[in-house]
C-alpha atoms as a PDB file:
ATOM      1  CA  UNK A   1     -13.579 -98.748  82.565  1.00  0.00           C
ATOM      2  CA  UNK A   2     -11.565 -95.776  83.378  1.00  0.00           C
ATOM      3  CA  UNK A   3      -8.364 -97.477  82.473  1.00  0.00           C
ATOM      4  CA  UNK A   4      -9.367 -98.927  79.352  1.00  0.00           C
ATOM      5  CA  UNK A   5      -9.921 -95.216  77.932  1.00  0.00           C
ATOM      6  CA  UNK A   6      -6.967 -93.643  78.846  1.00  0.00           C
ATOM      7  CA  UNK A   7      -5.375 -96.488  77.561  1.00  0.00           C
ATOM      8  CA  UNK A   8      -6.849 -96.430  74.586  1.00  0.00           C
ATOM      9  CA  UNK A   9      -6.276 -92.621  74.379  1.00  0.00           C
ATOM     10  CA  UNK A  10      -2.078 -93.690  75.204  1.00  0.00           C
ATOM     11  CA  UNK A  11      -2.663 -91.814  78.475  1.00  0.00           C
ATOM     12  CA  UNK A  12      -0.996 -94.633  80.201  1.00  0.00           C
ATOM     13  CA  UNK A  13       1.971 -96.697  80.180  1.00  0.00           C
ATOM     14  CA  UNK A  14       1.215-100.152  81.944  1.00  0.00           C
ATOM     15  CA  UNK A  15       1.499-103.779  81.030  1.00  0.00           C
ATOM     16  CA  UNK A  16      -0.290-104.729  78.691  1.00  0.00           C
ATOM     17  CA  UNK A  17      -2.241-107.797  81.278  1.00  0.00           C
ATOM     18  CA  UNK A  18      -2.936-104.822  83.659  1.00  0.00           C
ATOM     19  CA  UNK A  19      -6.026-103.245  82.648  1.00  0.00           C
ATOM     20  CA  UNK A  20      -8.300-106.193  81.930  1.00  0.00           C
ATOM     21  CA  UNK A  21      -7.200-108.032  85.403  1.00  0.00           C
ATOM     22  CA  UNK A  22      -7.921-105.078  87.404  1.00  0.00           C
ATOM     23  CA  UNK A  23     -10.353-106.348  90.508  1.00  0.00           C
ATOM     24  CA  UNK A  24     -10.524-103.109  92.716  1.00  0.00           C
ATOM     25  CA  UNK A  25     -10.096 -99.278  92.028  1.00  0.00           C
ATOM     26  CA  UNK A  26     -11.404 -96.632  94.363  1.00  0.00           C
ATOM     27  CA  UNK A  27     -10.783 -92.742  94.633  1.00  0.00           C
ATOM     28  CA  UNK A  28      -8.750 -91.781  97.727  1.00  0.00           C
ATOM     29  CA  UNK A  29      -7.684 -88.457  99.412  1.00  0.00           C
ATOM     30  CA  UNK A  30      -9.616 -85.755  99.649  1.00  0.00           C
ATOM     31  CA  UNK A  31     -12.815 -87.066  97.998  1.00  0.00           C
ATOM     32  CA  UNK A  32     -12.798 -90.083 100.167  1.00  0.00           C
ATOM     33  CA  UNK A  33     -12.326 -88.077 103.316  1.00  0.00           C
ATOM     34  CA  UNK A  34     -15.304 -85.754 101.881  1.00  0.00           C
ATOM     35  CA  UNK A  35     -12.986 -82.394 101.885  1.00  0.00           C
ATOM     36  CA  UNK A  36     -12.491 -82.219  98.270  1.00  0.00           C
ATOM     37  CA  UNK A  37     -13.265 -78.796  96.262  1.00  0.00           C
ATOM     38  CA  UNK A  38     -14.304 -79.388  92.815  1.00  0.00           C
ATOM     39  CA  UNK A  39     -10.641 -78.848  91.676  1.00  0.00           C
ATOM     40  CA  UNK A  40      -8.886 -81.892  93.841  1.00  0.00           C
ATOM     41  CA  UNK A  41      -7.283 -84.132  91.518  1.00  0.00           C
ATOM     42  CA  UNK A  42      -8.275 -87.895  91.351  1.00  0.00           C
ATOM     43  CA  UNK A  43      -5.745 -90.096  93.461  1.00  0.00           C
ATOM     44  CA  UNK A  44      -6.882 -93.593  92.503  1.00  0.00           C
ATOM     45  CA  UNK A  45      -6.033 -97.136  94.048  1.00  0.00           C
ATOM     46  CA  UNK A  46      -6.550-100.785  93.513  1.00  0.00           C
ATOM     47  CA  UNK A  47      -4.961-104.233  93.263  1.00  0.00           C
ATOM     48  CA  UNK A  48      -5.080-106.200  89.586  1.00  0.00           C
ATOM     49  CA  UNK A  49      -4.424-110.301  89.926  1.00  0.00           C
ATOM     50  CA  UNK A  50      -1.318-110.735  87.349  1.00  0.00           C
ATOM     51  CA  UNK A  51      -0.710-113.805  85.694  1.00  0.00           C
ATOM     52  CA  UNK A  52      -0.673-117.010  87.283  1.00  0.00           C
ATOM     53  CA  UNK A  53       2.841-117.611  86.475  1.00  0.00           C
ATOM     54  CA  UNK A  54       4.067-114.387  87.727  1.00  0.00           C
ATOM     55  CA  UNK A  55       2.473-115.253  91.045  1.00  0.00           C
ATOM     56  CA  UNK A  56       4.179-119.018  91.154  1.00  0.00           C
ATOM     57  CA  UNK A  57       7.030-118.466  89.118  1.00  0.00           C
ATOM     58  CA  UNK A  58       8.142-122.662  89.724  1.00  0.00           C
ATOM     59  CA  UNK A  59       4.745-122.660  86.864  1.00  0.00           C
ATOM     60  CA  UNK A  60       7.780-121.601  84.588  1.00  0.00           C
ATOM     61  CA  UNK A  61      10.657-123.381  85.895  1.00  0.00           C
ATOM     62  CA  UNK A  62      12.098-120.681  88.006  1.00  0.00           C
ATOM     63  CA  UNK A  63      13.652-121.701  91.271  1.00  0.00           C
ATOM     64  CA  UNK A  64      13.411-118.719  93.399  1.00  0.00           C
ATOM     65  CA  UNK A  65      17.432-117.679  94.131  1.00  0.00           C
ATOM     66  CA  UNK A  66      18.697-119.778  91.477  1.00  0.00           C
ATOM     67  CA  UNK A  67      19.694-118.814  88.202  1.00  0.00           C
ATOM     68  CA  UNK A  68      18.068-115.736  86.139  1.00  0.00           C
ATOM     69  CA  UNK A  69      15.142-114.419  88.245  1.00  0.00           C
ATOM     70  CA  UNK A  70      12.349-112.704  86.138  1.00  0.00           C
ATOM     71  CA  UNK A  71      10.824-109.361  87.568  1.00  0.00           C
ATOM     72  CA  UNK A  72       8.150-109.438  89.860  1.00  0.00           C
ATOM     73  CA  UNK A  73       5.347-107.204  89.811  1.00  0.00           C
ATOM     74  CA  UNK A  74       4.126-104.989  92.739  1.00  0.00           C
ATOM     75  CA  UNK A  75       2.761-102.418  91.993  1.00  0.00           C
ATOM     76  CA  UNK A  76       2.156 -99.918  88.656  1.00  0.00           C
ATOM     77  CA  UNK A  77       2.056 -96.022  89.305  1.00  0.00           C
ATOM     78  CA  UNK A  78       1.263 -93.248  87.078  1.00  0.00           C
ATOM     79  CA  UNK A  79       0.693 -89.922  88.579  1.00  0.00           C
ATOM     80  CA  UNK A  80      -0.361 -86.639  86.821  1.00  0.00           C
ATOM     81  CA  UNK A  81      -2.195 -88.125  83.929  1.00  0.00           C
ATOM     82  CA  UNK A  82      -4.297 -85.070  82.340  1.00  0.00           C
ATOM     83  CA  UNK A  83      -7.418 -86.086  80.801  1.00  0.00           C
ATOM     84  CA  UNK A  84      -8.888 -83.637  78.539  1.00  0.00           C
ATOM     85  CA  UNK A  85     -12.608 -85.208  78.186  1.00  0.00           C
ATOM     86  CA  UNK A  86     -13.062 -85.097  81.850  1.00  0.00           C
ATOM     87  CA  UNK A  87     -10.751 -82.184  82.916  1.00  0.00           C
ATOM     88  CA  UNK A  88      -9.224 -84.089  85.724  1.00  0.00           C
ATOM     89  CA  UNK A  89      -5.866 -85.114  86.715  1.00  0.00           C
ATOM     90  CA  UNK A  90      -5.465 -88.636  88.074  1.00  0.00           C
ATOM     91  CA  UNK A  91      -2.892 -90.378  89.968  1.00  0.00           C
ATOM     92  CA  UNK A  92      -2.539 -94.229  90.256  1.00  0.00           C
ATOM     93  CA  UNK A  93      -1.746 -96.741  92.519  1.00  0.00           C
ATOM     94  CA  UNK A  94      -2.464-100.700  91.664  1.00  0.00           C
ATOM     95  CA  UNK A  95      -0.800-103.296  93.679  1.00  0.00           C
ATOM     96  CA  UNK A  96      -0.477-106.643  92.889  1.00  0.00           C
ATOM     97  CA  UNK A  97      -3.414-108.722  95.244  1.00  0.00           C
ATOM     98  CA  UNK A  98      -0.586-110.411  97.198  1.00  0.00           C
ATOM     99  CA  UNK A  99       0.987-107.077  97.690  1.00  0.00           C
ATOM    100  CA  UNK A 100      -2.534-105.244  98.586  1.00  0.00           C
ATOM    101  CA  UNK A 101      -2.708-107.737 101.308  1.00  0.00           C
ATOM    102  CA  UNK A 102       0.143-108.086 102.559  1.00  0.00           C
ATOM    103  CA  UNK A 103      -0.215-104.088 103.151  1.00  0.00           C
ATOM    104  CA  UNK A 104      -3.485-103.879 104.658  1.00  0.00           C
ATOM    105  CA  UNK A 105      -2.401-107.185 106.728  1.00  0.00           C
ATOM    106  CA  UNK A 106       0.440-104.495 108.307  1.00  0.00           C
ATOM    107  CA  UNK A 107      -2.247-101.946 108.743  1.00  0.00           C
ATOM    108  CA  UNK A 108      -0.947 -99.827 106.335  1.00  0.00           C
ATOM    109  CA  UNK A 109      -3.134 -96.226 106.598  1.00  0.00           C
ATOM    110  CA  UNK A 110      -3.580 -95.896 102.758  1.00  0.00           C
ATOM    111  CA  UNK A 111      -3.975 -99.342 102.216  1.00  0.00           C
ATOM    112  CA  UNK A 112      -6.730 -99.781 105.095  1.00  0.00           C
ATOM    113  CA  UNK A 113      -8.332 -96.711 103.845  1.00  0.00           C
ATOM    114  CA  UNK A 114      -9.053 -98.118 100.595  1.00  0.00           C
ATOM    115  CA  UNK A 115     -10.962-100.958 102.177  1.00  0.00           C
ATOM    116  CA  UNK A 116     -13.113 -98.650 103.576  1.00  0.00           C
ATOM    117  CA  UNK A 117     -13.969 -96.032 100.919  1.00  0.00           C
ATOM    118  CA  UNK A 118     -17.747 -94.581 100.707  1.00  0.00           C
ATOM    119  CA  UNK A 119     -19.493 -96.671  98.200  1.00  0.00           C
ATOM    120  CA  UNK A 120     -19.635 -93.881  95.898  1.00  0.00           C
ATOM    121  CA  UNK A 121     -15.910 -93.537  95.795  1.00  0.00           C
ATOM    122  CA  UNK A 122     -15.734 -96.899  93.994  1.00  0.00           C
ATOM    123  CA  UNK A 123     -15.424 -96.526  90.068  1.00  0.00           C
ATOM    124  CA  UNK A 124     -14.032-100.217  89.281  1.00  0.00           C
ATOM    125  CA  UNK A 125     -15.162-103.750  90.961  1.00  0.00           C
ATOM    126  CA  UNK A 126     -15.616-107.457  89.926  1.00  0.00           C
ATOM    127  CA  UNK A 127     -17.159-110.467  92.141  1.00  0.00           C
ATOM    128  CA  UNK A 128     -13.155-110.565  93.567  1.00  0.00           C
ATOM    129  CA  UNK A 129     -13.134-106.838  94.720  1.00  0.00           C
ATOM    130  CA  UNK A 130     -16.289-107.058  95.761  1.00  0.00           C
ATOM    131  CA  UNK A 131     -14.614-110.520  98.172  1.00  0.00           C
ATOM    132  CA  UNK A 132     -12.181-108.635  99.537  1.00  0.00           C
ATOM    133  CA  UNK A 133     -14.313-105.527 100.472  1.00  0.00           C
ATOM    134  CA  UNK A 134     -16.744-107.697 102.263  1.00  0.00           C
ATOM    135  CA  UNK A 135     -13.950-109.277 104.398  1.00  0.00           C
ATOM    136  CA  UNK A 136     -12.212-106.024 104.908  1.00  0.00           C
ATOM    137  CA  UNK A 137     -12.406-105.882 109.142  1.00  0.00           C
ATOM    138  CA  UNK A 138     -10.379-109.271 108.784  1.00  0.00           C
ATOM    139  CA  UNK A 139      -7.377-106.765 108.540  1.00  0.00           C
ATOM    140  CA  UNK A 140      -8.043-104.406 111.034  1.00  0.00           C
ATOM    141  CA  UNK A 141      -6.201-105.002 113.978  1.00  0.00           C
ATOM    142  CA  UNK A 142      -4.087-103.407 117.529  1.00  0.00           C
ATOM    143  CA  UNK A 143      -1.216-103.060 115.103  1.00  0.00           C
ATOM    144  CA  UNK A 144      -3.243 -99.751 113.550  1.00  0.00           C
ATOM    145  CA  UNK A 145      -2.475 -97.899 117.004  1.00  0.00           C
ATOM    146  CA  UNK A 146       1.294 -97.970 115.797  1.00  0.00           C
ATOM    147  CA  UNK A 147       1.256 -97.497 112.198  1.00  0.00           C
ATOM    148  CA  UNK A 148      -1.714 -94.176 112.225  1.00  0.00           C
ATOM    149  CA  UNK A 149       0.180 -92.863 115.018  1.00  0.00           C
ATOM    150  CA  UNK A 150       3.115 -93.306 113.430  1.00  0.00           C
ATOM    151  CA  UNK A 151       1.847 -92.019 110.187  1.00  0.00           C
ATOM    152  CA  UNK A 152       0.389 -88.866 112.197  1.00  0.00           C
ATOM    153  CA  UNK A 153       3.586 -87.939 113.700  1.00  0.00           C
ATOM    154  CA  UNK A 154       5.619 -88.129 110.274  1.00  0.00           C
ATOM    155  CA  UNK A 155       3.103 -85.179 109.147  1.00  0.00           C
ATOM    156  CA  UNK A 156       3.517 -83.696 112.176  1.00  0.00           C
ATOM    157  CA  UNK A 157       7.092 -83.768 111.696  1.00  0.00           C
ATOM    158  CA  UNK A 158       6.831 -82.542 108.167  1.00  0.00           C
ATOM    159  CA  UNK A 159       4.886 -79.846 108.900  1.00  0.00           C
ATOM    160  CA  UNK A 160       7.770 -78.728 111.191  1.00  0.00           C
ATOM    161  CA  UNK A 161      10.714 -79.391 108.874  1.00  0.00           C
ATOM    162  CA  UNK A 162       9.771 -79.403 105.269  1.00  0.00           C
ATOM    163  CA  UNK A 163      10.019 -76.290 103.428  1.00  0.00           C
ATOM    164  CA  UNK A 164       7.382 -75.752 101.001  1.00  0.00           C
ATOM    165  CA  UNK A 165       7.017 -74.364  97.822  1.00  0.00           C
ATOM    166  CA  UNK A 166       4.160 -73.054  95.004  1.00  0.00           C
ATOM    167  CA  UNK A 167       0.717 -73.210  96.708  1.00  0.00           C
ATOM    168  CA  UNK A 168       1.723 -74.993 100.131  1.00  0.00           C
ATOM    169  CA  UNK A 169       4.502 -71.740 100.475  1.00  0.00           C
ATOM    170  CA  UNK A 170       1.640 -69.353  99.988  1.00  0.00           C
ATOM    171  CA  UNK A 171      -0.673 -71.338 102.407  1.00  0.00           C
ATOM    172  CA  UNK A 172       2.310 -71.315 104.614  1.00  0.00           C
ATOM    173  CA  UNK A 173       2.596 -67.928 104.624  1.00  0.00           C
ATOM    174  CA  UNK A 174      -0.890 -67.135 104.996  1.00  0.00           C
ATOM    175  CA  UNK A 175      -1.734 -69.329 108.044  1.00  0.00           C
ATOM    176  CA  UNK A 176       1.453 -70.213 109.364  1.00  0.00           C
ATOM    177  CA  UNK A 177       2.058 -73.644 109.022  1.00  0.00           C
ATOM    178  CA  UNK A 178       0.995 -76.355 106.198  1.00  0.00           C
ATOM    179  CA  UNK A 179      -2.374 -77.380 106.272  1.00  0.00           C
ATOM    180  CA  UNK A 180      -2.631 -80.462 104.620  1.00  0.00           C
ATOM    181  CA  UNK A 181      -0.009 -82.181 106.698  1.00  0.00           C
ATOM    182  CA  UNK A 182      -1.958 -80.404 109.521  1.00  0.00           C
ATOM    183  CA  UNK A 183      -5.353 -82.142 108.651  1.00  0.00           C
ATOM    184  CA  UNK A 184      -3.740 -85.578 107.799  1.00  0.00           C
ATOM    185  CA  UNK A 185      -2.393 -85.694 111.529  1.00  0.00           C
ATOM    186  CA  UNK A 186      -6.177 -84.968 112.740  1.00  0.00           C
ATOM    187  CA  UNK A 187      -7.803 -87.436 110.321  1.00  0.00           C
ATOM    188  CA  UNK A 188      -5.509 -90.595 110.889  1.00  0.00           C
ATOM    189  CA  UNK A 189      -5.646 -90.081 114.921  1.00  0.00           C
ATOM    190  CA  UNK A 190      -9.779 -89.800 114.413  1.00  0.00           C
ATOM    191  CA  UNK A 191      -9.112 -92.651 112.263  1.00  0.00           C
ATOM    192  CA  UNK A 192      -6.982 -94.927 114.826  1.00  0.00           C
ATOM    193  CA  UNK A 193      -9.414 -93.665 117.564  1.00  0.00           C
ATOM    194  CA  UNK A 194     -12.350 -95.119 115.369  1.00  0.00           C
ATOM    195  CA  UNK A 195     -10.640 -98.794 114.558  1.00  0.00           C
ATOM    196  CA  UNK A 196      -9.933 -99.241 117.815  1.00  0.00           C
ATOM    197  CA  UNK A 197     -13.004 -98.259 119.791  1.00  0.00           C
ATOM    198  CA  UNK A 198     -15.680 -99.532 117.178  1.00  0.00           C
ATOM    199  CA  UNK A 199     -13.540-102.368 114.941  1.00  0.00           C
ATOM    200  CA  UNK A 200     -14.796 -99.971 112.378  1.00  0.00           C
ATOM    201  CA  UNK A 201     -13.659 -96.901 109.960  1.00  0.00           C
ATOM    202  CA  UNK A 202     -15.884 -94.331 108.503  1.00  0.00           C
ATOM    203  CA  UNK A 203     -13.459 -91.881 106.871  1.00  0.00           C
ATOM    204  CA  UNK A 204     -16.184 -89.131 105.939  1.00  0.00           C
ATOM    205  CA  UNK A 205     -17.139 -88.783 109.853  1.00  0.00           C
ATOM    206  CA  UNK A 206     -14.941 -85.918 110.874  1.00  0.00           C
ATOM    207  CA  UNK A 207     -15.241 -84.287 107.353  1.00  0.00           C
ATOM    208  CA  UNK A 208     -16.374 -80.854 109.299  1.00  0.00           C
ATOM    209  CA  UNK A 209     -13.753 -80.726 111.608  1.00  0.00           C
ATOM    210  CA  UNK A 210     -11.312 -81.985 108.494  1.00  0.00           C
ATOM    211  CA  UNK A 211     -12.684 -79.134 106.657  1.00  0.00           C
ATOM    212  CA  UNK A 212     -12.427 -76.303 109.497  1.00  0.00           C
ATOM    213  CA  UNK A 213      -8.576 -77.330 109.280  1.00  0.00           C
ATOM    214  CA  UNK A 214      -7.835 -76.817 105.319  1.00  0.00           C
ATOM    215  CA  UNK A 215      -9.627 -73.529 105.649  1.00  0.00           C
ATOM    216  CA  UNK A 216      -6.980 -72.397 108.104  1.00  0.00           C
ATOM    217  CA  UNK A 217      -9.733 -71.907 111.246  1.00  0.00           C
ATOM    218  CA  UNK A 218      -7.213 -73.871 113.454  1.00  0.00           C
ATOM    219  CA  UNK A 219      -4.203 -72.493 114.855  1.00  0.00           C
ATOM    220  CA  UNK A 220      -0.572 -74.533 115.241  1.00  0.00           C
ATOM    221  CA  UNK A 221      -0.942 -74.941 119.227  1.00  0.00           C
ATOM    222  CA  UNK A 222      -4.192 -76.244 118.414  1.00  0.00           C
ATOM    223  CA  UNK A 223      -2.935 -78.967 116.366  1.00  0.00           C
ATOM    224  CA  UNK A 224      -0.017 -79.779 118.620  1.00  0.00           C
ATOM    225  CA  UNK A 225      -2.396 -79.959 121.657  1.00  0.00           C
ATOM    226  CA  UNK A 226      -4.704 -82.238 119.948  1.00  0.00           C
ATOM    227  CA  UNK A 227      -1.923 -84.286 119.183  1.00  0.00           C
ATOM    228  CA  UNK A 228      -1.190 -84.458 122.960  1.00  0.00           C
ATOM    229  CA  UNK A 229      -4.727 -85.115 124.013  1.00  0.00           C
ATOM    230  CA  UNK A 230      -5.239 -87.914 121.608  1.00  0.00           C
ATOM    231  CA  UNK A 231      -2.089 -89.745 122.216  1.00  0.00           C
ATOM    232  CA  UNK A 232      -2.872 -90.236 125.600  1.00  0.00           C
ATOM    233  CA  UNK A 233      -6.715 -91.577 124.542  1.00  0.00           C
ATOM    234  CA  UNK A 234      -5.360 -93.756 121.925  1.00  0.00           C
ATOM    235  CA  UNK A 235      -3.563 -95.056 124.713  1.00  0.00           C
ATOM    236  CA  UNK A 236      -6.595 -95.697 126.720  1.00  0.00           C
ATOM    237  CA  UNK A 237      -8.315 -97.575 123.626  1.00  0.00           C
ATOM    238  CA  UNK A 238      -5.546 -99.549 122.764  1.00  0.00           C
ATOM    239  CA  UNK A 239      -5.686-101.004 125.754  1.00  0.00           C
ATOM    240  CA  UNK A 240      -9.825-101.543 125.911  1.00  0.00           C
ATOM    241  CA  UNK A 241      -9.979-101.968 122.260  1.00  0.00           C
ATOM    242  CA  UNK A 242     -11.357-105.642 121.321  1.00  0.00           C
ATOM    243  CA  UNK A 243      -9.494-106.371 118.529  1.00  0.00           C
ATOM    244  CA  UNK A 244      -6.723-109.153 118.348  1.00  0.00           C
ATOM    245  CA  UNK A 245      -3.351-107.676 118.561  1.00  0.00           C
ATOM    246  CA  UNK A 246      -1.934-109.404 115.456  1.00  0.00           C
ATOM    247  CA  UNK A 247      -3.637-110.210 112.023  1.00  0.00           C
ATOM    248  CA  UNK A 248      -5.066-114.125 111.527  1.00  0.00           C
ATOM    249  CA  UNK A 249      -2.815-115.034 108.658  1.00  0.00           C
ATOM    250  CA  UNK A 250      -3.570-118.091 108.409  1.00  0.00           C
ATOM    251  CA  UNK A 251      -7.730-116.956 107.486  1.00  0.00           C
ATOM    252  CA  UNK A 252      -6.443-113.584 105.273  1.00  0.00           C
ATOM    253  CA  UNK A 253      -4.438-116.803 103.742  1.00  0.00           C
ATOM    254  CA  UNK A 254      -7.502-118.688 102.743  1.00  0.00           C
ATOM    255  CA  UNK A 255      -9.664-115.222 101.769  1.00  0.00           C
ATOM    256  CA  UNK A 256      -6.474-114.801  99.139  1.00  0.00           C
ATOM    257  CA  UNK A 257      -6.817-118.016  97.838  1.00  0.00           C
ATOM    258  CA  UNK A 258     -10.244-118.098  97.329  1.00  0.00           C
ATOM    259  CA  UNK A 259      -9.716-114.434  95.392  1.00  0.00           C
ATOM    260  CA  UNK A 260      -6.659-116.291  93.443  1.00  0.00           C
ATOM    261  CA  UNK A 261      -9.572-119.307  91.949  1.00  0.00           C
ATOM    262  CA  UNK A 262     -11.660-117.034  91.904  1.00  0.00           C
ATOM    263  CA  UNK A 263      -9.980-115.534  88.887  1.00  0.00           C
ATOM    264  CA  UNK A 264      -7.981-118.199  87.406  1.00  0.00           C
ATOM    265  CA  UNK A 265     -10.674-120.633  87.971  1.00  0.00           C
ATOM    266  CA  UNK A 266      -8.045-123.483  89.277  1.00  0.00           C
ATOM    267  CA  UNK A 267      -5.062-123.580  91.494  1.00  0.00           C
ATOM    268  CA  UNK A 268      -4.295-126.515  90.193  1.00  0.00           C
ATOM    269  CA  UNK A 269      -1.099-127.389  90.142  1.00  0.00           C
ATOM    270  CA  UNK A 270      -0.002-124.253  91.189  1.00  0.00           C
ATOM    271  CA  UNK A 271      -0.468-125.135  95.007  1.00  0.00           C
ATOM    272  CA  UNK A 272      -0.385-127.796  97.325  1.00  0.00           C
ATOM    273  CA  UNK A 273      -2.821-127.936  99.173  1.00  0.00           C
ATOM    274  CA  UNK A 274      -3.056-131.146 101.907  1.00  0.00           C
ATOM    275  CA  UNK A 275      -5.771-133.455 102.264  1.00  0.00           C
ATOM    276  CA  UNK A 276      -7.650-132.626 105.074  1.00  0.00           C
ATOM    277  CA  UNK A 277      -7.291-136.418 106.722  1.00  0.00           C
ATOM    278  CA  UNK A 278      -3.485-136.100 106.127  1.00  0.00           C
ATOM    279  CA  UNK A 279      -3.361-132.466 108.017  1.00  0.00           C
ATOM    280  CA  UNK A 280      -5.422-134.715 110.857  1.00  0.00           C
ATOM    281  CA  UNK A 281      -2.944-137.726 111.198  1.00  0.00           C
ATOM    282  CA  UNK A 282      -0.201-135.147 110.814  1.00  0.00           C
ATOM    283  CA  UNK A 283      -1.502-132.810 113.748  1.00  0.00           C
ATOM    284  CA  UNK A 284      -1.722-136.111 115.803  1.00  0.00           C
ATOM    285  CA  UNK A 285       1.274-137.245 115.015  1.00  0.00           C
ATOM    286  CA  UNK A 286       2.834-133.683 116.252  1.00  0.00           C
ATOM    287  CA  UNK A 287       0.837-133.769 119.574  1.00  0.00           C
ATOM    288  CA  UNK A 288       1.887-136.994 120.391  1.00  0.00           C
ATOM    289  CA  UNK A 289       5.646-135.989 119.662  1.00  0.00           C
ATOM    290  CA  UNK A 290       4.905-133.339 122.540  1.00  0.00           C
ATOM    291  CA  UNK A 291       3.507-135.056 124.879  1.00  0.00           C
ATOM    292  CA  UNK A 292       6.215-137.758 124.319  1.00  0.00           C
ATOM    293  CA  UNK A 293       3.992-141.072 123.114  1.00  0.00           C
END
């Protein structure tokens, strides 16, 4: 695996559990939106199930808020690791599983993209990632209208404020404006339209149109007006669009715990989980409290 040799070659700096727990990596950006020249650096991303005890920490006696709380683990990034054999540059991202989901549960655009990666973009999976990638359109729902749009506008706000320098200056001054925050506003609007209309997300679908954009054929009013136009249709499919309006916890729940003994083979202990003819009595019990019986 990729990690293992640049870990071997002291390329990285992670915990030492990380690399053999890692379930899921997949190349993002450019490559996964199918815009990348031969030049675009590897951004990578993934989630890694750390050890049991660092996911229940009561395994080892802590009492969450009391006393000396060990440190939890999120996430582990790296970026600009140069790697000589291949002649690439790779950035990483690997979130903790409970942190992956509870991410792509909030519709998080990078997150959500990850899910949904070409097949070919995938360099790193086990039976888990493979789990979580089949059950991926559990996440999606009406809550991506607000976080791509919101997503889109930050870029479009960037592209207004922030004052580049090296390259994105010179691109700057060439076209006029920056045009990678430009085609990031196009492809996550393309991308909320798609998630809404078709409970679906193919991110190499508008790779032309993506691609007209980084070579400068599109003007600033263009991009502002087709920021217009599809804020008013995303309006339209938010309000046809068949998905639920809120995640199902309760089943993303279940698909994490199934992931979680998956790897450690037992939960034993490490979860209660009731007996299904004690949740029954109990769920009486609380209807007839209603109902007043």
């Amino acid at each position: 695996m990729l990690l293992q040799r640049l870990k071997s070659k002291e390329l990285i700096n992670c915990h030492e559990w990380l690399v053999d727990n890692v379930h899921y990596l997949t190349i993002m950006g450019s490559n996964a939106y199918g815009v990348s020249s031969d030049s675009s650096d590897e951004d990578i991303y993934g989630f890694c199930i750390p050890k049991k005890d660092m996911i229940f920490p009561h395994l080892k006696g802590e009492i969450v808020g009391f006393g000396r709380q060990e440190e939890k683990f999120e996430v582990w990034q790296q970026h600009h690791i140069k790697d000589k054999e291949t002649n690439k540059q790779y950035d990483f991202q690997i979130f903790s599983i409970i942190k992956y989901f509870q991410l792509c549960m909030g519709c998080n655009p990078n997150m959500i993209d990850s899910l949904f990666t070409p097949r070919r973009c995938i360099i790193h999976t086990t039976q888990v990632g493979e789990l979580v990638r089949e059950n991926r359109y559990m996440f999606l729902h009406k809550g991506a209208f607000h976080r791509f749009k919101g997503y889109a506008y930050s870029q479009m706000h960037k592209m207004d404020i922030k004052k580049p320098e090296g390259k994105r200056k010179e691109m700057v001054d060439e076209f006029g404006y920056d045009l990678k925050f430009a085609y990031h506003v196009v492809r996550l609007l393309n991308e909320c339209q798609m998630i809404l209309d078709e409970c679906d997300l193919d991110l190499e679908r508008n790779r032309e149109e993506l691609k007209s954009i980084r070579r400068g054929e599109w003007t600033l009013d263009q991009i502002k007006d087709y920021f217009t136009m599809k804020e008013k249709i995303l309006e339209k499919s938010y309000s046809e669009s068949k998905l639920p309006y809120f995640p199902d916890e309760n089943a993303i729940k279940v698909l994490l715990l199934r992931c979680l003994e998956q790897h450690f083979g037992s939960l034993d202990k490490a979860i209660y989980i009731e007996n299904k003819h004690k949740a029954a009595l109990r769920e009486i019990s609380e209807i007839c409290k209603r109902v007043g019986l």
